[in-house]
Protein backbone atom coordinates (compact mmCIF):
# COMPACT_ATOMS: atom_id res chain seq x y z
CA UNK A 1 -4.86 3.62 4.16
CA UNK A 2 -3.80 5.01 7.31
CA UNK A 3 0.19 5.81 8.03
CA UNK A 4 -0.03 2.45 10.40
CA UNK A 5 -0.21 0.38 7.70
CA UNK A 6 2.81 -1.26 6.59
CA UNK A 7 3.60 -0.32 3.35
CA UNK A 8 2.62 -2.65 0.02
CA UNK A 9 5.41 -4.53 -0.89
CA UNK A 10 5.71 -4.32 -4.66
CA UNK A 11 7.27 -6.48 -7.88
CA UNK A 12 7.41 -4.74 -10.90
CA UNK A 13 7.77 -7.11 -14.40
CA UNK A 14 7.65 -5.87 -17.51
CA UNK A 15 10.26 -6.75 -20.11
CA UNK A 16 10.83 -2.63 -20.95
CA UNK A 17 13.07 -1.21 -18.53
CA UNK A 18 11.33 2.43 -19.58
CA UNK A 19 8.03 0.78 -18.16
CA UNK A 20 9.69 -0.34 -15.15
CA UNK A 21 11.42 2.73 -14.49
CA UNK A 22 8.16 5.26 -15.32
CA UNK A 23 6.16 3.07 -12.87
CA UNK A 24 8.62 3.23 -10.29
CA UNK A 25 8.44 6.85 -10.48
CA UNK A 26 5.01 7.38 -11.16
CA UNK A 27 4.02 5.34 -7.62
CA UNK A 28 6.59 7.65 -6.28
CA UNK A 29 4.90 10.45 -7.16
CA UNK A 30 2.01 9.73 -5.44
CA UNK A 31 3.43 9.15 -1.94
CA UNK A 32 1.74 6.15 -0.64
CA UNK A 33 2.72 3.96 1.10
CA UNK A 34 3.69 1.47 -1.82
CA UNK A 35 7.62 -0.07 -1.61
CA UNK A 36 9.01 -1.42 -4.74
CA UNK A 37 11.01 -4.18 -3.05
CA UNK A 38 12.16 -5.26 -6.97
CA UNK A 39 11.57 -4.96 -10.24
CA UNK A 40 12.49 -8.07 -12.91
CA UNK A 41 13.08 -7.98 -17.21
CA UNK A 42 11.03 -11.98 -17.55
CA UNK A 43 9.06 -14.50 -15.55
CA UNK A 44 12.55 -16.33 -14.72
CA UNK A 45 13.99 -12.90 -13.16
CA UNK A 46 10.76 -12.28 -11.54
CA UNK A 47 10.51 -15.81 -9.56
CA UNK A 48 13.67 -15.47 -8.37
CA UNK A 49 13.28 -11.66 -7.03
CA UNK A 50 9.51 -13.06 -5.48
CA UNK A 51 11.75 -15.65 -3.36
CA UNK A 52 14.06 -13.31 -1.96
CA UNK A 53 12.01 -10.00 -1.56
CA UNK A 54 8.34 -11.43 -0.64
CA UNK A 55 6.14 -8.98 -2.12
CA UNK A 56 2.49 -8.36 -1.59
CA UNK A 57 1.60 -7.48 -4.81
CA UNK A 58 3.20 -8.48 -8.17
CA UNK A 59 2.43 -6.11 -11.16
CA UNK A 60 3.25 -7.78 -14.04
CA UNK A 61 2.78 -7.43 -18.02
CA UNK A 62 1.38 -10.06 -19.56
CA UNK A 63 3.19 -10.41 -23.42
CA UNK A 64 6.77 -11.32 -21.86
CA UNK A 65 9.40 -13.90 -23.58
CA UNK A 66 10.32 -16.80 -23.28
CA UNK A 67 7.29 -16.96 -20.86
CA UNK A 68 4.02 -15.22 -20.41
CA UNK A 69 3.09 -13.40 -17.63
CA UNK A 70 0.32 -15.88 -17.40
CA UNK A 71 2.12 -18.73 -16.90
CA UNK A 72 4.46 -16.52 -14.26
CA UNK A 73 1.02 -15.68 -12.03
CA UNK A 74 0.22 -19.55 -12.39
CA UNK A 75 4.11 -20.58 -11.30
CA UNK A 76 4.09 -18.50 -8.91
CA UNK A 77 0.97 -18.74 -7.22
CA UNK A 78 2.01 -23.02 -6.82
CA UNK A 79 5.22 -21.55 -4.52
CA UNK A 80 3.92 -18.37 -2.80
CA UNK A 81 -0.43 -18.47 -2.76
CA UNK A 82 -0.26 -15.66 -0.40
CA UNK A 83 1.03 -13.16 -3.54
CA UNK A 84 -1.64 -11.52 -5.10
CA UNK A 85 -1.46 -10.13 -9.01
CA UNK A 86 -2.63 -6.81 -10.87
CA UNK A 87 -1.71 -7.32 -14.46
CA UNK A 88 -0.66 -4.23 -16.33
CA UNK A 89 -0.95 -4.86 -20.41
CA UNK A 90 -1.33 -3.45 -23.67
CA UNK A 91 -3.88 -6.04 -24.71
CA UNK A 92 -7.69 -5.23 -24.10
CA UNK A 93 -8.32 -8.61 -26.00
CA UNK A 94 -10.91 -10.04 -23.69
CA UNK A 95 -9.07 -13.61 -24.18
CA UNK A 96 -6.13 -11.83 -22.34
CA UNK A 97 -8.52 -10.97 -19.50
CA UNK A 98 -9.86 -13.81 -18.84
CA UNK A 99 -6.49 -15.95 -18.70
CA UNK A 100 -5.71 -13.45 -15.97
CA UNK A 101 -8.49 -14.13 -14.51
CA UNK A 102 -8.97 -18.02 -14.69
CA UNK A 103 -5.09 -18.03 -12.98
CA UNK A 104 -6.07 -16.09 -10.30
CA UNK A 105 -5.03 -12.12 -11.31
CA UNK A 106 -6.96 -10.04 -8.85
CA UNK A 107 -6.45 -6.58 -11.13
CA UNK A 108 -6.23 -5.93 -14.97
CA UNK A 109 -5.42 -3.09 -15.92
CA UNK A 110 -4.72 -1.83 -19.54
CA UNK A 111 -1.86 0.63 -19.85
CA UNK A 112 -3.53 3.83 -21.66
CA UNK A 113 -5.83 4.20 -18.44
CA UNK A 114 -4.28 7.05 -16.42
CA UNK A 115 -2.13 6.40 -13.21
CA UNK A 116 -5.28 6.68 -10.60
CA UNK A 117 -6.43 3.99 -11.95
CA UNK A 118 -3.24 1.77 -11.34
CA UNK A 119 -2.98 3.13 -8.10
CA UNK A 120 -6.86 2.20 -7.34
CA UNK A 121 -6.29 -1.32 -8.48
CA UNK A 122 -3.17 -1.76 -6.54
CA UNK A 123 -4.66 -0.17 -3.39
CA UNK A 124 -8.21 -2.52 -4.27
CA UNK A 125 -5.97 -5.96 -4.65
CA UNK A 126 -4.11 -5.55 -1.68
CA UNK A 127 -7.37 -5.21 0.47
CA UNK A 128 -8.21 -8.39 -1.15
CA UNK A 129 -11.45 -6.84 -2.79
CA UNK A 130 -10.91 -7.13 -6.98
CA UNK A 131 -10.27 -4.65 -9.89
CA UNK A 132 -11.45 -5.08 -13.41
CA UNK A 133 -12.32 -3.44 -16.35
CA UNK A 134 -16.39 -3.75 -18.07
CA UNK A 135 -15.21 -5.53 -21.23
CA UNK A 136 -13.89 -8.56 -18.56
CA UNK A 137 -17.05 -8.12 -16.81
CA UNK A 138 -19.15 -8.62 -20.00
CA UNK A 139 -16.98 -11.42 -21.14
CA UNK A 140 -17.38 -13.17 -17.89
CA UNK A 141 -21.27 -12.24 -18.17
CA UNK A 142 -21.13 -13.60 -21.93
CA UNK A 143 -19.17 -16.87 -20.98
CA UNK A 144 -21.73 -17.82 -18.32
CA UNK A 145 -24.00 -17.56 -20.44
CA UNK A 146 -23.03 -19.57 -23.26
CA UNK A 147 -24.29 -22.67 -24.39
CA UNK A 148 -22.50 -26.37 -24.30
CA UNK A 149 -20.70 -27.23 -27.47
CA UNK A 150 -22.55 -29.74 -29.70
CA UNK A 151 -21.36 -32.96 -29.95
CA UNK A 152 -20.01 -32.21 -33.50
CA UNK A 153 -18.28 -29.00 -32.00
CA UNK A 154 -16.67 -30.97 -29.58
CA UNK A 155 -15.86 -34.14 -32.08
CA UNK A 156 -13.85 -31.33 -34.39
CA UNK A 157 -12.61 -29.24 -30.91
CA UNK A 158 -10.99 -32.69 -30.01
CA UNK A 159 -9.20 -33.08 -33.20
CA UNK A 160 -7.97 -29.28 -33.43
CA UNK A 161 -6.64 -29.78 -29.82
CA UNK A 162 -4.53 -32.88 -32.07
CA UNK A 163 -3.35 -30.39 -34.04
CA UNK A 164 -5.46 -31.70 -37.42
CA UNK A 165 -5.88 -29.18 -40.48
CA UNK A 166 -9.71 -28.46 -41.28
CA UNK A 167 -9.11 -31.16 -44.50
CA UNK A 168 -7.57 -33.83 -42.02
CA UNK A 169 -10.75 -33.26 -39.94
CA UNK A 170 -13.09 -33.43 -42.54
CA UNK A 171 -11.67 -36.87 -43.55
CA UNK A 172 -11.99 -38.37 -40.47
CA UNK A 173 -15.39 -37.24 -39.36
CA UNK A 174 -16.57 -37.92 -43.44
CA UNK A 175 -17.47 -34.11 -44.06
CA UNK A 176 -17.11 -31.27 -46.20
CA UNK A 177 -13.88 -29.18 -45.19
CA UNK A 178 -16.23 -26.32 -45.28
CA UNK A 179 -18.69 -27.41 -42.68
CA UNK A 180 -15.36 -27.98 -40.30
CA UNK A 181 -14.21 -24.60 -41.06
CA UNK A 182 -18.03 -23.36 -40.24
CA UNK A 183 -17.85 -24.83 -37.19
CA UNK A 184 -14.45 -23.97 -35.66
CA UNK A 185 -15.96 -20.20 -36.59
CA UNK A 186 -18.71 -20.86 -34.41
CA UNK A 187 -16.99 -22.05 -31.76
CA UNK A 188 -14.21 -18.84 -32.24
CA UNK A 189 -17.09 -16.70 -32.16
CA UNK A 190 -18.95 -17.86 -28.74
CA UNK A 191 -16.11 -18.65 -27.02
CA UNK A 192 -14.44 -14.74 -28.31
CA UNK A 193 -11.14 -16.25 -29.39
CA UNK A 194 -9.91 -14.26 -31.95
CA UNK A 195 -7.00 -16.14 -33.75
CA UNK A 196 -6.35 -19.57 -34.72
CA UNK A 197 -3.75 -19.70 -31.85
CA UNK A 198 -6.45 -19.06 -29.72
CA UNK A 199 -8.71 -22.36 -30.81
CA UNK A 200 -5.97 -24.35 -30.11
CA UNK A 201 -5.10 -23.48 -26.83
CA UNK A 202 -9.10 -23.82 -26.14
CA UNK A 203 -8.92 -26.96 -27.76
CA UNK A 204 -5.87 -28.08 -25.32
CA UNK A 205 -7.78 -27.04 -22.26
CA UNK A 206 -10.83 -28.37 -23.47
CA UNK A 207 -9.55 -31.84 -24.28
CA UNK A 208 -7.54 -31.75 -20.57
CA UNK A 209 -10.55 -30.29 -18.88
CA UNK A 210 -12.41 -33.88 -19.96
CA UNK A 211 -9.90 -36.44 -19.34
C-alpha cells in the first residue's frame, strides 16, 4: 500500500474484550495504515457499530452468543454488500470454514497463526483478492468432488431435517434402525460434518435448498 491510500477502516468482534484489545494493539504495532473505527462484544453490538462507523473490513470471531458470527456476516452483508469479512476463530473444523465461506467471508483465519498472517489476510481482502487456509481449500476440492446423495440418503436426510430419531426413521421408511444409523454416517462422513448438530443443520439446508 502506498501512504495515498486511505486507510482500512476496521470492525473488530469478538466476544473477549482481551482479544479485542490485543488486536487493536497488535495492528498498531505494525503501522499500517489500518483504522479501527470500532470494536463490538456480539453480532447485535456489531450491526449497530457497522451502521454508524462504515467499515471496510469486519474481523469477526465466529463462536459468539446469542448469535454466530455467521449469521452476523450473512445480516450484515443483506444491509451493507459493500463490507467485506476476514473471520478470525479458534475452530479449524473445516465445517466452520466453509459456512464462512458459503456467506461470503473473504478471509479465515485461525487464531494460533502468527500476526503476519492476519495482517496479510486483512491487507489481501481489502484488495478484493481472497485469503484462506489449505484445509478450506481441500474441503472445497473434496466437496466438488463428491457424489449426489442416493435416493435413500436423501429419503432419511429429509426426515433428520424433521427432526426424527434413527428408530422414528426406521419405522417410517420399514428398516432396520441400524441401516439408518449407517447411512446418516455416510452422509457425516462425505459431507465432513462432524457432530450430530452438524447433520441437522445439513439436513435443514438440504431440505430448503429443494423446495
Amino acid at each position: 500500500m502506498t501512504t495515498n491510500t486511505p486507510p482500512i477502516r476496521l470492525l473488530i468482534v469478538d466476544d473477549h474484550p482481551v482479544v479485542r484489545h490485543s488486536l487493536i494493539s497488535l495492528l498498531a504495532a505494525f503501522a499500517l495504515p489500518i483504522e479501527v473505527v470500532a470494536e463490538a462484544r456480539n453480532a447485535e453490538e456489531a450491526l449497530a457499530q457497522a451502521d454508524v462507523h462504515q467499515p471496510d473490513i469486519v474481523l469477526t470471531d465466529l463462536q459468539m452468543k446469542p448469535t454466530s458470527g455467521i449469521e452476523l456476516i450473512r445480516q450484515l452483508s443483506e444491509r451493507q454488500p459493500a463490507i467485506r469479512y476476514v473471520v478470525f476463530t479458534a475452530s479449524t473444523q473445516e465445517e466452520h470454514m466453509l459456512q464462512a465461506f458459503d456467506v461470503g467471508a473473504q478471509g479465515f483465519v485461525v487464531k494460533e497463526s502468527e500476526a503476519a498472517e492476519l495482517v496479510q489476510a486483512i491487507e489481501a481482502v481489502m484488495r478484493g483478492a481472497t485469503h484462506y487456509p489449505a484445509g478450506l481449500k481441500r474441503a472445497l476440492d473434496r466437496r466438488q468432488q463428491q457424489p449426489a446423495l442416493t435416493a435413500r440418503e436423501s429419503e432419511v436426510l429429509a426426515f433428520v431435517a424433521q427432526g426424527l430419531t434413527s428408530k422414528e426413521i426406521a419405522r417410517q421408511l420399514g428398516i432396520d434402525p441400524r441401516t439408518v444409523d449407517a447411512h446418516r454416517a455416510n452422509i457425516r462422513q462425505r459431507f465432513g460434518l462432524d457432530s450430530s448438530a452438524a447433520l441437522l443443520r445439513f439436513a435443514l439446508e438440504h431440505s430448503a435448498s429443494r423446495k
